[in-house]
Protein backbone atom coordinates (compact mmCIF):
# COMPACT_ATOMS: atom_id res chain seq x y z
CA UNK A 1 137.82 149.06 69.94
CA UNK A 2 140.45 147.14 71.45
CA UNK A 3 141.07 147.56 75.11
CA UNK A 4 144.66 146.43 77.14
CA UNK A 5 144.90 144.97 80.28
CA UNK A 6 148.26 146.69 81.56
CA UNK A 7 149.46 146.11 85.04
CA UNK A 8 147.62 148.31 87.48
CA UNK A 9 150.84 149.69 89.83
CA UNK A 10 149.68 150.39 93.36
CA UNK A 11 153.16 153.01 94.11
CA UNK A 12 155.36 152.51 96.07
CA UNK A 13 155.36 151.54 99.67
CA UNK A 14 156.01 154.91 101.86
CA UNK A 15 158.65 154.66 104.13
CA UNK A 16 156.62 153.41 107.43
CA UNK A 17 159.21 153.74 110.35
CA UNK A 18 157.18 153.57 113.07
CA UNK A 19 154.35 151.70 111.69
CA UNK A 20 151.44 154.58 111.91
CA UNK A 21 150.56 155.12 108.28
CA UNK A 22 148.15 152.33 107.91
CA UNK A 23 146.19 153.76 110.99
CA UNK A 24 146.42 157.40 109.28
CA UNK A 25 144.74 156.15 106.53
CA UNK A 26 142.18 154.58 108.14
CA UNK A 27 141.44 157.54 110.20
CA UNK A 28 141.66 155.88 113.73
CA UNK A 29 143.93 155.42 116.05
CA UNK A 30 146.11 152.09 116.77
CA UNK A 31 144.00 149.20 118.25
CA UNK A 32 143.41 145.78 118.60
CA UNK A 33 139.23 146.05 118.06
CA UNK A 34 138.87 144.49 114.40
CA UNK A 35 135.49 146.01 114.38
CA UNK A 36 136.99 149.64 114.56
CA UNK A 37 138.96 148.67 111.80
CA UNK A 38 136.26 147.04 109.23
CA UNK A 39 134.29 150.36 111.03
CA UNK A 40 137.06 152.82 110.01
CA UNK A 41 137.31 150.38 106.21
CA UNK A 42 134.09 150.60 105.43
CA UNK A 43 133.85 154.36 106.04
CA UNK A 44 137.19 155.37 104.06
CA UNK A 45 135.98 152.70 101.49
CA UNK A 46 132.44 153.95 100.76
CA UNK A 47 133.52 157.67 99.82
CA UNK A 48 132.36 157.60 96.24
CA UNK A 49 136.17 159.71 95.21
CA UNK A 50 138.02 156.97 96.83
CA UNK A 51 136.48 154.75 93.75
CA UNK A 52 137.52 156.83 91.18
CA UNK A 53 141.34 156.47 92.03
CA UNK A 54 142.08 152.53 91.46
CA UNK A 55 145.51 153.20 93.12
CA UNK A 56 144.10 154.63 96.06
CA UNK A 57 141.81 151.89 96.54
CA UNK A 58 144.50 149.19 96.20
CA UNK A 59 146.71 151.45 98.84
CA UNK A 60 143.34 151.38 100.79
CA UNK A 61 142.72 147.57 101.15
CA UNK A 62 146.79 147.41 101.75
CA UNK A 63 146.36 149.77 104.72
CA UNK A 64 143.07 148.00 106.10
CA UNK A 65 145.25 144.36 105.51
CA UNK A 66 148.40 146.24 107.56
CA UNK A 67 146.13 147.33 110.01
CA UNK A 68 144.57 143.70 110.96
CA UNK A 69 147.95 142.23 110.96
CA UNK A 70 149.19 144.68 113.34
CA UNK A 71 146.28 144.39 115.32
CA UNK A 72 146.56 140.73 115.48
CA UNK A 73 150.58 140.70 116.09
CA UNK A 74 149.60 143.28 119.04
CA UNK A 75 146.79 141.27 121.07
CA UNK A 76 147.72 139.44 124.16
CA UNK A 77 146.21 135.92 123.43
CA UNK A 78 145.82 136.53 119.90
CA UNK A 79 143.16 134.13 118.08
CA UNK A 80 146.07 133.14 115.85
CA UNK A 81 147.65 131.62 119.13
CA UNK A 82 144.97 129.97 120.34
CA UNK A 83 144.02 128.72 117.17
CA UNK A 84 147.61 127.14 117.02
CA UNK A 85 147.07 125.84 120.53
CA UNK A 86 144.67 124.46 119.54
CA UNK A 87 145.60 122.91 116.39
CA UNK A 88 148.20 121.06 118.55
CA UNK A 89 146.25 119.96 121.69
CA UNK A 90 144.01 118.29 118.61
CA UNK A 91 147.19 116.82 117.24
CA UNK A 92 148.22 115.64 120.56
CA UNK A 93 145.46 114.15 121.73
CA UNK A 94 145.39 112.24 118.61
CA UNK A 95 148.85 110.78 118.84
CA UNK A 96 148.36 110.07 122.02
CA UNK A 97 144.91 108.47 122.35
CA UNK A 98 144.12 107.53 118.65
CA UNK A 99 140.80 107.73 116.68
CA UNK A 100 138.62 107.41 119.48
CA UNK A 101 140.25 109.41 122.28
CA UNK A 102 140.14 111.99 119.37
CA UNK A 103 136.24 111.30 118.96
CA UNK A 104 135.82 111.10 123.08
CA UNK A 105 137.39 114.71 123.32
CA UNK A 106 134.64 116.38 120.81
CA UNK A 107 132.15 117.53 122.72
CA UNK A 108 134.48 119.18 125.16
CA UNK A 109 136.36 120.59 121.90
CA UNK A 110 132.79 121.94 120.82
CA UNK A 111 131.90 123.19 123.84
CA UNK A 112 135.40 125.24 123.87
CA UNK A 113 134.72 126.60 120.41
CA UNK A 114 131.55 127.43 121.49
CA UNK A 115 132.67 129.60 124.23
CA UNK A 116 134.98 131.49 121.25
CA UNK A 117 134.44 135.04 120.29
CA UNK A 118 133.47 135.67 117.19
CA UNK A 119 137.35 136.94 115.91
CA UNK A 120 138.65 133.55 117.70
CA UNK A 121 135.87 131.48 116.25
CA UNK A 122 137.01 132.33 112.80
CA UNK A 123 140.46 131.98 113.50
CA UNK A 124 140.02 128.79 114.69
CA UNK A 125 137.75 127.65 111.91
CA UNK A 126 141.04 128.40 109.29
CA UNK A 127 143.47 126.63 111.64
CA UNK A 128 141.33 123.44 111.63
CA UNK A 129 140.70 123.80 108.01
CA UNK A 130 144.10 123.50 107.83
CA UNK A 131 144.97 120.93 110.16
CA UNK A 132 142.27 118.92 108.46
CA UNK A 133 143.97 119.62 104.78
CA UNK A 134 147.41 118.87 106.31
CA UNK A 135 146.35 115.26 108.35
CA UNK A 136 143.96 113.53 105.72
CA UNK A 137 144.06 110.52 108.24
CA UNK A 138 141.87 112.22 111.23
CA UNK A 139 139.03 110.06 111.82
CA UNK A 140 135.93 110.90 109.15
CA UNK A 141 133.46 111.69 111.94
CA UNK A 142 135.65 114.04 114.02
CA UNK A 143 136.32 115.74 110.15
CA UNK A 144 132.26 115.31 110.10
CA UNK A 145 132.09 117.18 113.52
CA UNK A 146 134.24 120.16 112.27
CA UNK A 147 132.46 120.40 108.86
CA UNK A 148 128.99 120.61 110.34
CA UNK A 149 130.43 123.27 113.48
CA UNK A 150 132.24 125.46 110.98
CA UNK A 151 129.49 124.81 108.13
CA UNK A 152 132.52 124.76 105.59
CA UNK A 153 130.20 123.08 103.13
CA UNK A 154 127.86 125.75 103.18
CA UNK A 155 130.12 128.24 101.34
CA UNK A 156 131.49 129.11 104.68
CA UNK A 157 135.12 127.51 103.43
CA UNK A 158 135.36 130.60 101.32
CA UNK A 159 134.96 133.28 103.97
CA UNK A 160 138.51 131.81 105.63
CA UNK A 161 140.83 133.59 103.74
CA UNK A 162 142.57 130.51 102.38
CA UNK A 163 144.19 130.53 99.65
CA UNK A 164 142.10 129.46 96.16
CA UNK A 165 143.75 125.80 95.75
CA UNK A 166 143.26 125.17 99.66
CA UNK A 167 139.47 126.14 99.32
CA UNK A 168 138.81 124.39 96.39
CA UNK A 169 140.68 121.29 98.32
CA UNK A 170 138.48 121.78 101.86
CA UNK A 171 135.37 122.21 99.38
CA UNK A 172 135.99 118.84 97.73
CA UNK A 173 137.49 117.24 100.95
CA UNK A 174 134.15 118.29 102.73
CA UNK A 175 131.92 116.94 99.85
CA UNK A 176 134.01 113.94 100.00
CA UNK A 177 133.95 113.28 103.70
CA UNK A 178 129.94 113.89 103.20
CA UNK A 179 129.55 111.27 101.25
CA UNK A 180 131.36 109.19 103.57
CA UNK A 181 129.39 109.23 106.50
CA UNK A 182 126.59 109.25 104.39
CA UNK A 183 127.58 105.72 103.47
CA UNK A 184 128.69 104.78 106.63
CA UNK A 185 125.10 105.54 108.55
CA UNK A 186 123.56 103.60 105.57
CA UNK A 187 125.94 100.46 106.40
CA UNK A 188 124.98 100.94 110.15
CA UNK A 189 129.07 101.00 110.23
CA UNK A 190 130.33 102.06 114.04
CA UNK A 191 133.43 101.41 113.37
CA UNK A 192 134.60 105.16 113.04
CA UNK A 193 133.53 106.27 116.32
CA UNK A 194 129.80 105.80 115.86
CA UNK A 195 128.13 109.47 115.34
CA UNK A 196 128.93 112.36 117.53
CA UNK A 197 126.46 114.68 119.75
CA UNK A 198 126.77 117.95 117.45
């Protein structure tokens, strides 16, 4: 018995106009609550005949992605933005101060992430994976800090939605940095910034 892998085709995208269809199918009205919308997922989702249709469950997961993207383009003060914000105040600081302004600035960075929501927590976890992928010359204990906050080591870096390659990277860039302070504490080495209050 020989079985073919043919291209599953998910049909065309329905003429939108005015952006409601992915709510429709979700069975909820427009908002910017991402828990009504894994809510309203996981209810369309777990209907056993919406499993039987692969289609339908691709257009499914399209509509729950359109919805969160909507949702996110629609909040005042999205995560995304403060994420970004942050990303650059990080950045700046940096620049402007070097290593150890970067390393003085932690624990009011950790008590700011701290303070997060949940839905801002997480977007700010993927924007500093990111900004720690993109500027491999941040100092190793203020990467340290970030690893052990966001627990990207502990299979957290795969819940961020980044793409394969960039997880694989943050995994190994995490093991890697790891290993480093490891080292470091063993040589009694302060010269990176000495540790950091976590």
């Amino acid at each position: 018995m020989t079985t073919s892998l043919e291209p599953i085709d998910p049909g065309a995208l329905p003429d939108d106009p005015d952006g409601m269809l992915c709510w429709q199918a979700l069975g909820i009205a427009p908002t910017t609550d991402f828990g009504v919308i894994e809510r309203a997922y996981r209810a369309m989702a777990s209907r056993p005949a919406r499993w039987t249709d692969v289609q339908g469950v691709i257009r499914l997961l399209r509509d729950y992605d359109d919805a969160i993207e909507k949702a996110n383009l629609a909040r005042s003060g999205c995560e995304t933005f403060k994420s970004a914000a942050l990303a650059r105040r990080i950045l700046a600081t940096w620049q402007q101060g070097g290593d150890q302004a970067l390393l003085a600035w932690w624990p009011t960075l950790r008590d700011t992430l701290g303070n997060f929501r949940r839905p801002d927590w997480d977007y700010a976890s993927k924007a500093l994976a990111h900004l720690v992928l993109l500027h491999r010359a941040l100092p190793i204990r203020f990467v340290d800090a970030l690893r052990i906050h966001f627990a990207w080591d502990c299979g957290r870096a795969r819940g961020l939605f980044l793409s394969i390659e960039d997880t694989a990277e943050l995994q190994q860039r995490m093991a890697g940095i790891a290993r480093q302070v490891i080292a470091l504490d063993l040589a009694g080495d302060g010269a990176c910034g000495g540790k950091l209050a976590q």
